[in-house]
N, C-alpha and C. Protein backbone atom coordinates (compact mmCIF):
# COMPACT_ATOMS: atom_id res chain seq x y z
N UNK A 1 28.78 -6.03 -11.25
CA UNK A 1 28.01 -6.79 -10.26
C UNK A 1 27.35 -7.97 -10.94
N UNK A 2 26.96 -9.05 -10.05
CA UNK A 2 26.25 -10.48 -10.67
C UNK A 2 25.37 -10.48 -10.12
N UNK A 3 24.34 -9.53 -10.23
CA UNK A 3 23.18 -9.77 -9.26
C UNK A 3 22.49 -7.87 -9.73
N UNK A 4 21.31 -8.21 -9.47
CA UNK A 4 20.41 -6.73 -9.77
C UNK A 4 19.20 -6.59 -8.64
N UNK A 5 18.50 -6.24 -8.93
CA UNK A 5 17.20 -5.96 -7.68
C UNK A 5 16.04 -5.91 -8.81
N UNK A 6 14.96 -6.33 -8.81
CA UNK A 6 14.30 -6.68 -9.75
C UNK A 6 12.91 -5.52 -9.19
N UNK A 7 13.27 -5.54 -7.99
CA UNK A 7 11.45 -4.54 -7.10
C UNK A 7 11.56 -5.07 -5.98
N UNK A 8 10.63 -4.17 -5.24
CA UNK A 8 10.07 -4.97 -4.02
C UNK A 8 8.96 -5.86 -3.88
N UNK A 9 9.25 -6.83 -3.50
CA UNK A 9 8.41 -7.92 -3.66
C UNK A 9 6.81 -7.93 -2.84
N UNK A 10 7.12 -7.74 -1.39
CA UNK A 10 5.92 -7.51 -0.70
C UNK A 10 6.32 -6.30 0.39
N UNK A 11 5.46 -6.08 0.90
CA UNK A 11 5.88 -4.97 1.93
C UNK A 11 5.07 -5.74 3.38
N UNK A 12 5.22 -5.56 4.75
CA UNK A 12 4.29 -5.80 5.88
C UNK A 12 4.26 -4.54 6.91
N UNK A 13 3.12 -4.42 6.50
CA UNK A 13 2.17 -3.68 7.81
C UNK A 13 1.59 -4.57 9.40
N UNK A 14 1.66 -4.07 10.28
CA UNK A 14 0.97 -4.92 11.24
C UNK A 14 -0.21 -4.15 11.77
N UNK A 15 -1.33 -5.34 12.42
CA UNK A 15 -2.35 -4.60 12.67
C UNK A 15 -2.45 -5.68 14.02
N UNK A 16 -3.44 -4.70 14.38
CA UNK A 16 -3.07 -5.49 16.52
C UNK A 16 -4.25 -7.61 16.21
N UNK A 17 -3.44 -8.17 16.90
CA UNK A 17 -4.13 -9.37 16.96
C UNK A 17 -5.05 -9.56 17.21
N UNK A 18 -6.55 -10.23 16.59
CA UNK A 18 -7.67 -9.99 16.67
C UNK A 18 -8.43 -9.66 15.98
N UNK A 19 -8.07 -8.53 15.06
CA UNK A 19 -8.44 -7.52 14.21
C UNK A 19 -8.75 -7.97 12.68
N UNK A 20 -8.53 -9.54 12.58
CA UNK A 20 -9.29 -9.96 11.39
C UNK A 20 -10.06 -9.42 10.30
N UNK A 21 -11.43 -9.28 11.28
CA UNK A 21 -12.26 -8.32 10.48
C UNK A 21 -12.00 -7.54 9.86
N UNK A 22 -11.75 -6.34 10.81
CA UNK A 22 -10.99 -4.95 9.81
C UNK A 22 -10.33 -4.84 9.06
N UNK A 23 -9.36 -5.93 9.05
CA UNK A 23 -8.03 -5.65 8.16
C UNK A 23 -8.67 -6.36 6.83
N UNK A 24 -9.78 -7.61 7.10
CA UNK A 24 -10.12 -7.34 5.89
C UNK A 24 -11.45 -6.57 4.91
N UNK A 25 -11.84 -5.89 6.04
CA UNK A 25 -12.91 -5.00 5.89
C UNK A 25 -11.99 -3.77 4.73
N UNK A 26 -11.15 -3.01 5.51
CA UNK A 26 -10.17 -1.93 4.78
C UNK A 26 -9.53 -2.49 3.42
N UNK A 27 -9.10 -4.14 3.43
CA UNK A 27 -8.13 -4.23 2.62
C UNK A 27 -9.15 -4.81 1.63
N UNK A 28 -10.22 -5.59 1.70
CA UNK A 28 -11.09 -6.43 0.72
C UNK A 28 -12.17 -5.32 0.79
N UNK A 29 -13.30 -5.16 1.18
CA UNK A 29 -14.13 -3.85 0.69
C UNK A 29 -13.87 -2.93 0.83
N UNK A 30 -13.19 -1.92 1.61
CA UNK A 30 -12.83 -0.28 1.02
C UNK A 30 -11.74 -0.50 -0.12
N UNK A 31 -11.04 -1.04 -0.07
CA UNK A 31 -9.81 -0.95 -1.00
C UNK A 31 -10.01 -2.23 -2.12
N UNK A 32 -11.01 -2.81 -2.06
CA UNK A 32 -11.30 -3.97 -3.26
C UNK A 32 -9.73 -5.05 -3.56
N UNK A 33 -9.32 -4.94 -2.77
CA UNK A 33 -7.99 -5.75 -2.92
C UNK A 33 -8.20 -7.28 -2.77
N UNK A 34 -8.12 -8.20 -3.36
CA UNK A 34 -8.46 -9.78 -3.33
C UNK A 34 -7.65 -10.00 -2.26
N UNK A 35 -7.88 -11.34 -1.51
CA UNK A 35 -7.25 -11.33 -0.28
C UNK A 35 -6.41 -13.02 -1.22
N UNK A 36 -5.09 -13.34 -0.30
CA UNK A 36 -4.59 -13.91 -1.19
C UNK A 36 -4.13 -15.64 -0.23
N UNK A 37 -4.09 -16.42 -0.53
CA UNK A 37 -4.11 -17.44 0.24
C UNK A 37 -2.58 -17.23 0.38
N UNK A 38 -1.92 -17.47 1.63
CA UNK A 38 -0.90 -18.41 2.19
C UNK A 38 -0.38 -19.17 2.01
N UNK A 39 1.09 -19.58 1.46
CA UNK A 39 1.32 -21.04 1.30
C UNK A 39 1.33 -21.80 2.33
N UNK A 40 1.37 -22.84 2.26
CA UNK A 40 0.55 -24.12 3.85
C UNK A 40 1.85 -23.91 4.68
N UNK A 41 3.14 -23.68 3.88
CA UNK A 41 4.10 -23.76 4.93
C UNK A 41 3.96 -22.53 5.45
N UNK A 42 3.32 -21.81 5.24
CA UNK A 42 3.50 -20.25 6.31
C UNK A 42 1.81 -19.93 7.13
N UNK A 43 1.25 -20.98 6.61
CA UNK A 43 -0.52 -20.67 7.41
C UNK A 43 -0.21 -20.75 8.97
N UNK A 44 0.95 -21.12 9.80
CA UNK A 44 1.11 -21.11 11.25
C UNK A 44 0.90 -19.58 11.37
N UNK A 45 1.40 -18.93 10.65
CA UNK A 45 1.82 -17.13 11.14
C UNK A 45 0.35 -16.70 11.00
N UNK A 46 0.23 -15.51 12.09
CA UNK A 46 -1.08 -14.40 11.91
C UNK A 46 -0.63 -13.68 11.36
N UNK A 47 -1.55 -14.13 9.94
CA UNK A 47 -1.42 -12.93 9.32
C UNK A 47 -2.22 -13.07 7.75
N UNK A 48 -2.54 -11.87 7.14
CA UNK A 48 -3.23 -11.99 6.23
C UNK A 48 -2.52 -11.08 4.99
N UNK A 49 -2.88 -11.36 3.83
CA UNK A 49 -2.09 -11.18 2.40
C UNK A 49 -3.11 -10.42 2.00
N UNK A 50 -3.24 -9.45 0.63
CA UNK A 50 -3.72 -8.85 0.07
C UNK A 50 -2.96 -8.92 -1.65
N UNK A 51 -3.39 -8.60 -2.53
CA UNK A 51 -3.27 -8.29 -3.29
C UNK A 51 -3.16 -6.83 -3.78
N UNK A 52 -2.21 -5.87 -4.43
CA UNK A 52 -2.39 -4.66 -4.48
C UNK A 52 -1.88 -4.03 -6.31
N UNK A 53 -2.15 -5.11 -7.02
CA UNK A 53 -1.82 -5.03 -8.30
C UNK A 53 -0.33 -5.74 -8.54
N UNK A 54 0.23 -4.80 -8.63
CA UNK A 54 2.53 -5.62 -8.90
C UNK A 54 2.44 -6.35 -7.23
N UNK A 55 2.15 -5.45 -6.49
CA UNK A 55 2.74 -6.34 -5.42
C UNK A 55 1.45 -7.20 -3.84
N UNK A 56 2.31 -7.62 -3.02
CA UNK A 56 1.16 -8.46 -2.27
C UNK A 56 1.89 -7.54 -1.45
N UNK A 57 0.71 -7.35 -0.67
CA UNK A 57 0.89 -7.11 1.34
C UNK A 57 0.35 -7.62 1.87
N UNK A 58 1.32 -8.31 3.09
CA UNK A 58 0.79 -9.20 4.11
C UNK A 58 0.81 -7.80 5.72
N UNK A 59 -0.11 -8.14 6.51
CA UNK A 59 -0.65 -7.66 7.41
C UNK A 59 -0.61 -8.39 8.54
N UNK A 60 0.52 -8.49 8.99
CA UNK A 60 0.75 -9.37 10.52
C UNK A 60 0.28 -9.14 11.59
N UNK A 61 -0.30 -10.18 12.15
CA UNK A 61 -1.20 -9.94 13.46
C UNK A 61 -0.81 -9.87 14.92
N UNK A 62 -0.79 -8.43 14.98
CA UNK A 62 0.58 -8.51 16.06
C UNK A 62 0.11 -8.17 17.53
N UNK A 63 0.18 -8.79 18.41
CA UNK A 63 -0.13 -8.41 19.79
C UNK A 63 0.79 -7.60 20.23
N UNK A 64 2.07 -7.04 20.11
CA UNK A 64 2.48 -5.60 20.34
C UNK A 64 2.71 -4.59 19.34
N UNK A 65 1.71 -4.19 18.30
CA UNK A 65 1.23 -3.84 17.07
C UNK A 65 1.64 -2.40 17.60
N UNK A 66 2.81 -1.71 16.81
CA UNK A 66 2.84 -0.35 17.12
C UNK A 66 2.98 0.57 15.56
N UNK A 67 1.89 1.58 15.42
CA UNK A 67 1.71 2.09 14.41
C UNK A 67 2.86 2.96 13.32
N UNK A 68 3.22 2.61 12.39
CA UNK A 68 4.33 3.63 11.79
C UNK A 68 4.13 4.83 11.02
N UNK A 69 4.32 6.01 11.72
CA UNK A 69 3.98 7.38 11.34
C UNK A 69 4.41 8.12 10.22
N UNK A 70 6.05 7.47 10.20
CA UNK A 70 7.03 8.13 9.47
C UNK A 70 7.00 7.31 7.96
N UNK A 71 7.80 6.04 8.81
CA UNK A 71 8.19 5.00 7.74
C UNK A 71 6.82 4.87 6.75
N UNK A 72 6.88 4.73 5.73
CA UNK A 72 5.53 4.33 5.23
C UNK A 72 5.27 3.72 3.78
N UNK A 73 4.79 2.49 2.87
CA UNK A 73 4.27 2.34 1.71
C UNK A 73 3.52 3.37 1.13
N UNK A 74 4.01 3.72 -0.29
CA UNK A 74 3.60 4.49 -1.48
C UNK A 74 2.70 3.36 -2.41
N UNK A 75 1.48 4.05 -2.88
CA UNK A 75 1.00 2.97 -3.80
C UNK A 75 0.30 3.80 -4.94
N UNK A 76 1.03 3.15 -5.87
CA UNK A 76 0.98 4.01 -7.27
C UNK A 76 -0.25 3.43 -7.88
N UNK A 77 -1.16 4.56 -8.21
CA UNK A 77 -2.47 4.13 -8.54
C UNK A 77 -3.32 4.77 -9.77
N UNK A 78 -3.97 3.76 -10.36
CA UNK A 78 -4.58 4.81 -11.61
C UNK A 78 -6.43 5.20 -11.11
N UNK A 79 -6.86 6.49 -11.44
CA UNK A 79 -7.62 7.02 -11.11
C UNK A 79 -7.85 7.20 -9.40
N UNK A 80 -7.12 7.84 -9.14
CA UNK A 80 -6.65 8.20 -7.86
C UNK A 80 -8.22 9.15 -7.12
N UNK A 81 -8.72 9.64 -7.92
CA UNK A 81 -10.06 10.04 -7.49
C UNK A 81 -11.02 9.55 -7.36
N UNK A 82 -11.05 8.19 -8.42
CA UNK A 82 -11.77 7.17 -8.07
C UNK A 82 -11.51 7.26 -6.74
N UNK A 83 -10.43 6.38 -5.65
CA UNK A 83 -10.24 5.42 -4.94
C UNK A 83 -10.55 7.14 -3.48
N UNK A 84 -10.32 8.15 -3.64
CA UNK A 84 -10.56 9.24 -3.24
C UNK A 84 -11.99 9.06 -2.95
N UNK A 85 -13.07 9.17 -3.93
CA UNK A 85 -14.53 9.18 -3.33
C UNK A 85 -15.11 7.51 -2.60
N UNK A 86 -14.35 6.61 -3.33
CA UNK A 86 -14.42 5.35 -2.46
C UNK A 86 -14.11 5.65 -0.75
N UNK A 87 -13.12 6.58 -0.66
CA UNK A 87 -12.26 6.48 0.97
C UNK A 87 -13.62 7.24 1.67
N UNK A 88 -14.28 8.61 0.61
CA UNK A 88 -15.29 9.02 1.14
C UNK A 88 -16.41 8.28 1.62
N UNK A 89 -16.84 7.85 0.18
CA UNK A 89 -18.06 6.66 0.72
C UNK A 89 -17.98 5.85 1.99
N UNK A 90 -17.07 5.73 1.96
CA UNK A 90 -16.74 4.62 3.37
C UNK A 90 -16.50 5.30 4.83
N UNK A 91 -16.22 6.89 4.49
CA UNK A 91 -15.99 7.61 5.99
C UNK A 91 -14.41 6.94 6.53
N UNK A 92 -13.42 7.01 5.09
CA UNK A 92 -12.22 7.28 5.55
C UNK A 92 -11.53 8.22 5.75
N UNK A 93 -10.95 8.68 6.21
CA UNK A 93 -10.42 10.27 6.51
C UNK A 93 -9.12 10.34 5.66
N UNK A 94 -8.91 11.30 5.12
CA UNK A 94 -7.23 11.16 4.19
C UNK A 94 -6.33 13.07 4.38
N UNK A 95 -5.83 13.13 4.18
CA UNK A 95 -5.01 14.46 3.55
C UNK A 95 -4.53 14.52 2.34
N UNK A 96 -4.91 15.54 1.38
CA UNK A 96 -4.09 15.59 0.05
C UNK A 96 -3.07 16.39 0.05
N UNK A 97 -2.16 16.26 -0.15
CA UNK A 97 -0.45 16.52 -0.31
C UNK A 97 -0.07 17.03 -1.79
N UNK A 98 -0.14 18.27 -2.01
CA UNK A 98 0.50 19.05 -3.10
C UNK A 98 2.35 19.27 -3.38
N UNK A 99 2.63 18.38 -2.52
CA UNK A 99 4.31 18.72 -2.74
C UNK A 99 5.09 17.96 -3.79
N UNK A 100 4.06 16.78 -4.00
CA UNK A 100 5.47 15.99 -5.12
C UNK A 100 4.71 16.34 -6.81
N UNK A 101 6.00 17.01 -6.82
CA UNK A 101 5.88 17.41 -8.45
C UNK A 101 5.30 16.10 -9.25
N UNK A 102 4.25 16.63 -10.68
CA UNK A 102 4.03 15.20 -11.40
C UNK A 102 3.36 14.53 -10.87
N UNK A 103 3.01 14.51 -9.77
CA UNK A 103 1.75 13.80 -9.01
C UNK A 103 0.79 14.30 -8.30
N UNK A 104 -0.52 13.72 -7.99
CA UNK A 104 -1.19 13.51 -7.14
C UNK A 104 -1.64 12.68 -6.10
N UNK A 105 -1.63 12.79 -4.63
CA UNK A 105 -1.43 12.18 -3.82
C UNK A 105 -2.02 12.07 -2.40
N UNK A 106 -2.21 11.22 -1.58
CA UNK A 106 -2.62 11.54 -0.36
C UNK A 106 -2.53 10.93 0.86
N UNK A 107 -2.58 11.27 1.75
CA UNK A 107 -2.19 9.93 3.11
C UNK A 107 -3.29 9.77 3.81
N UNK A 108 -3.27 8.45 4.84
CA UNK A 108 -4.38 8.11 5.58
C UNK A 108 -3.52 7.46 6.80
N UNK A 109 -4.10 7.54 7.79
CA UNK A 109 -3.68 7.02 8.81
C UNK A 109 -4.69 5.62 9.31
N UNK A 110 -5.86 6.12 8.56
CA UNK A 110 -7.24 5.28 8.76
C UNK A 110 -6.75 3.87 9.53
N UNK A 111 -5.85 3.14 8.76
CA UNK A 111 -5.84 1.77 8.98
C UNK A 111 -4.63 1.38 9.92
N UNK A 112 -5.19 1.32 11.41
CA UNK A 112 -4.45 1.51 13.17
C UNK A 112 -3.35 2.44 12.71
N UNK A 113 -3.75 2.95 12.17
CA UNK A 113 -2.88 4.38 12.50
C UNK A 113 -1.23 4.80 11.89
N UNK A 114 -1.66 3.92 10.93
CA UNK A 114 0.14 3.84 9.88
C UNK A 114 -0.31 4.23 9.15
N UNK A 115 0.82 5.56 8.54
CA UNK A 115 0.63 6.65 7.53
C UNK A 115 0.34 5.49 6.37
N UNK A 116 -0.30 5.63 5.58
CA UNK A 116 -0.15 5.01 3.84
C UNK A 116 -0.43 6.14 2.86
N UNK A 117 0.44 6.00 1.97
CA UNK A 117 0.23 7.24 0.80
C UNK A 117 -0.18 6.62 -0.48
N UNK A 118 -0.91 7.21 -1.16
CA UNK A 118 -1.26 6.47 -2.07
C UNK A 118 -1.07 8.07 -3.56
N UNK A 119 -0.75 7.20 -4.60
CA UNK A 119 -0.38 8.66 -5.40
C UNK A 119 -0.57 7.89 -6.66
N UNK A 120 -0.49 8.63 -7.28
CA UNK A 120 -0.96 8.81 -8.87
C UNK A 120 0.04 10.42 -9.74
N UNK A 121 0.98 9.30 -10.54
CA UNK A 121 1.51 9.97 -11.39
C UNK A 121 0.87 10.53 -12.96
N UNK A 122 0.97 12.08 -13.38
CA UNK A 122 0.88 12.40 -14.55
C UNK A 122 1.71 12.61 -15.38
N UNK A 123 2.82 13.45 -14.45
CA UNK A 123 4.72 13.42 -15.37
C UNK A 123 5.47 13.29 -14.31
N UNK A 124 5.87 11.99 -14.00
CA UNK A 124 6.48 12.01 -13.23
C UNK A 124 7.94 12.91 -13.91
N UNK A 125 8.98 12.98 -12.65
CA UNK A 125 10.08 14.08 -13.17
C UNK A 125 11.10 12.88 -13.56
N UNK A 126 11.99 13.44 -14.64
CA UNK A 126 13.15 12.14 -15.00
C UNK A 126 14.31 12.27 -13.63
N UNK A 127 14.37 12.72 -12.78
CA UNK A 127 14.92 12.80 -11.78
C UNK A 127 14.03 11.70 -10.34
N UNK A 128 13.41 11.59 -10.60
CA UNK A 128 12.38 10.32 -9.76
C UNK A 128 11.79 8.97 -10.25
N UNK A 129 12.40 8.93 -11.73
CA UNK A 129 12.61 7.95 -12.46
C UNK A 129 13.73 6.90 -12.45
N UNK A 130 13.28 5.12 -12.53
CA UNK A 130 13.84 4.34 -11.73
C UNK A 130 15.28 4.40 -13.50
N UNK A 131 15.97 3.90 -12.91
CA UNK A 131 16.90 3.33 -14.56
C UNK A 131 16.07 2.59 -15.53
N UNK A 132 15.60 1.71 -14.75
CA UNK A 132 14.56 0.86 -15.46
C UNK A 132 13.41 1.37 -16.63
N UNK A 133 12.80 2.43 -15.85
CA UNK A 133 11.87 3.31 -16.30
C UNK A 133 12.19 4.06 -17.63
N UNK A 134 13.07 4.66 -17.56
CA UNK A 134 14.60 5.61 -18.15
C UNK A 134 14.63 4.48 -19.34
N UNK A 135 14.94 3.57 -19.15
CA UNK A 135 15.24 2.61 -20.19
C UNK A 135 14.25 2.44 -21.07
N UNK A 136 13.07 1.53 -20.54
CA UNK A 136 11.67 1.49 -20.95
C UNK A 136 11.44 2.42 -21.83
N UNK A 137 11.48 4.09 -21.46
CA UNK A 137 11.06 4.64 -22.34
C UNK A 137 11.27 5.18 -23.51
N UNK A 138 13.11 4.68 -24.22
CA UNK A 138 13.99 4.93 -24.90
C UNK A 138 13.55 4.45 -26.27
């Protein structure tokens, strides 16, 4: 092949139009995420950017905004208990999820109602390891 996949670049969530505030209430103070300017050729669109370490999420402002239950962003995080008593402090609601080997993890629906998981690896398994990774650690 002449060509590879390097990552995913950004991911988009939508949140209902209007909702400004919140989205950057959740994404800039509960979640401390820098909010990220727009390039001028895309400032027509509603919608707002975040910062989330490797990658950006933009948050489109959607007037038929329908929540995704299933489908959902993973966000690999260090001190995962940190960001755990943060969700508390703030009176976010979450579930912790004991099923994926090598990690710790948890979901929220908090933000209009799309699952987000957020996890924190200790070993991850070499079977859930990217090639890349595999390589890296050789």
């Amino acid at each position: 092949m002449n060509f590879s996949f390097n990552g995913i670049d950004h991911i988009q969530l939508t949140a209902p139009l209007g909702t400004e505030k919140e989205v950057r209430r959740f994404f800039g103070d509960v979640l401390g995420c820098p909010e990220v300017e727009k390039p001028s050729t895309l400032s027509h669109f509603d919608s707002l950017w975040f910062d989330m370490g490797r990658h950006i999420i933009h948050i489109g402002l959607d007037e038929d905004h329908h929540a995704e239950k299933r489908g959902h962003p993973a966000f690999d995080v260090q001190n995962i208990q940190g960001l755990m008593d943060r969700l508390d402090a703030n009176d976010v609601p979450y579930e912790e999820d004991f099923n994926m080997p090598g990690a710790r993890r948890f979901y929220t629906y908090s933000f209009f109602g799309h699952r987000m998981e957020f996890l924190e690896w200790h070993d991850k398994p070499d079977s859930l390891k990217t090639l890349k990774e595999k390589k890296e650690e050789e």
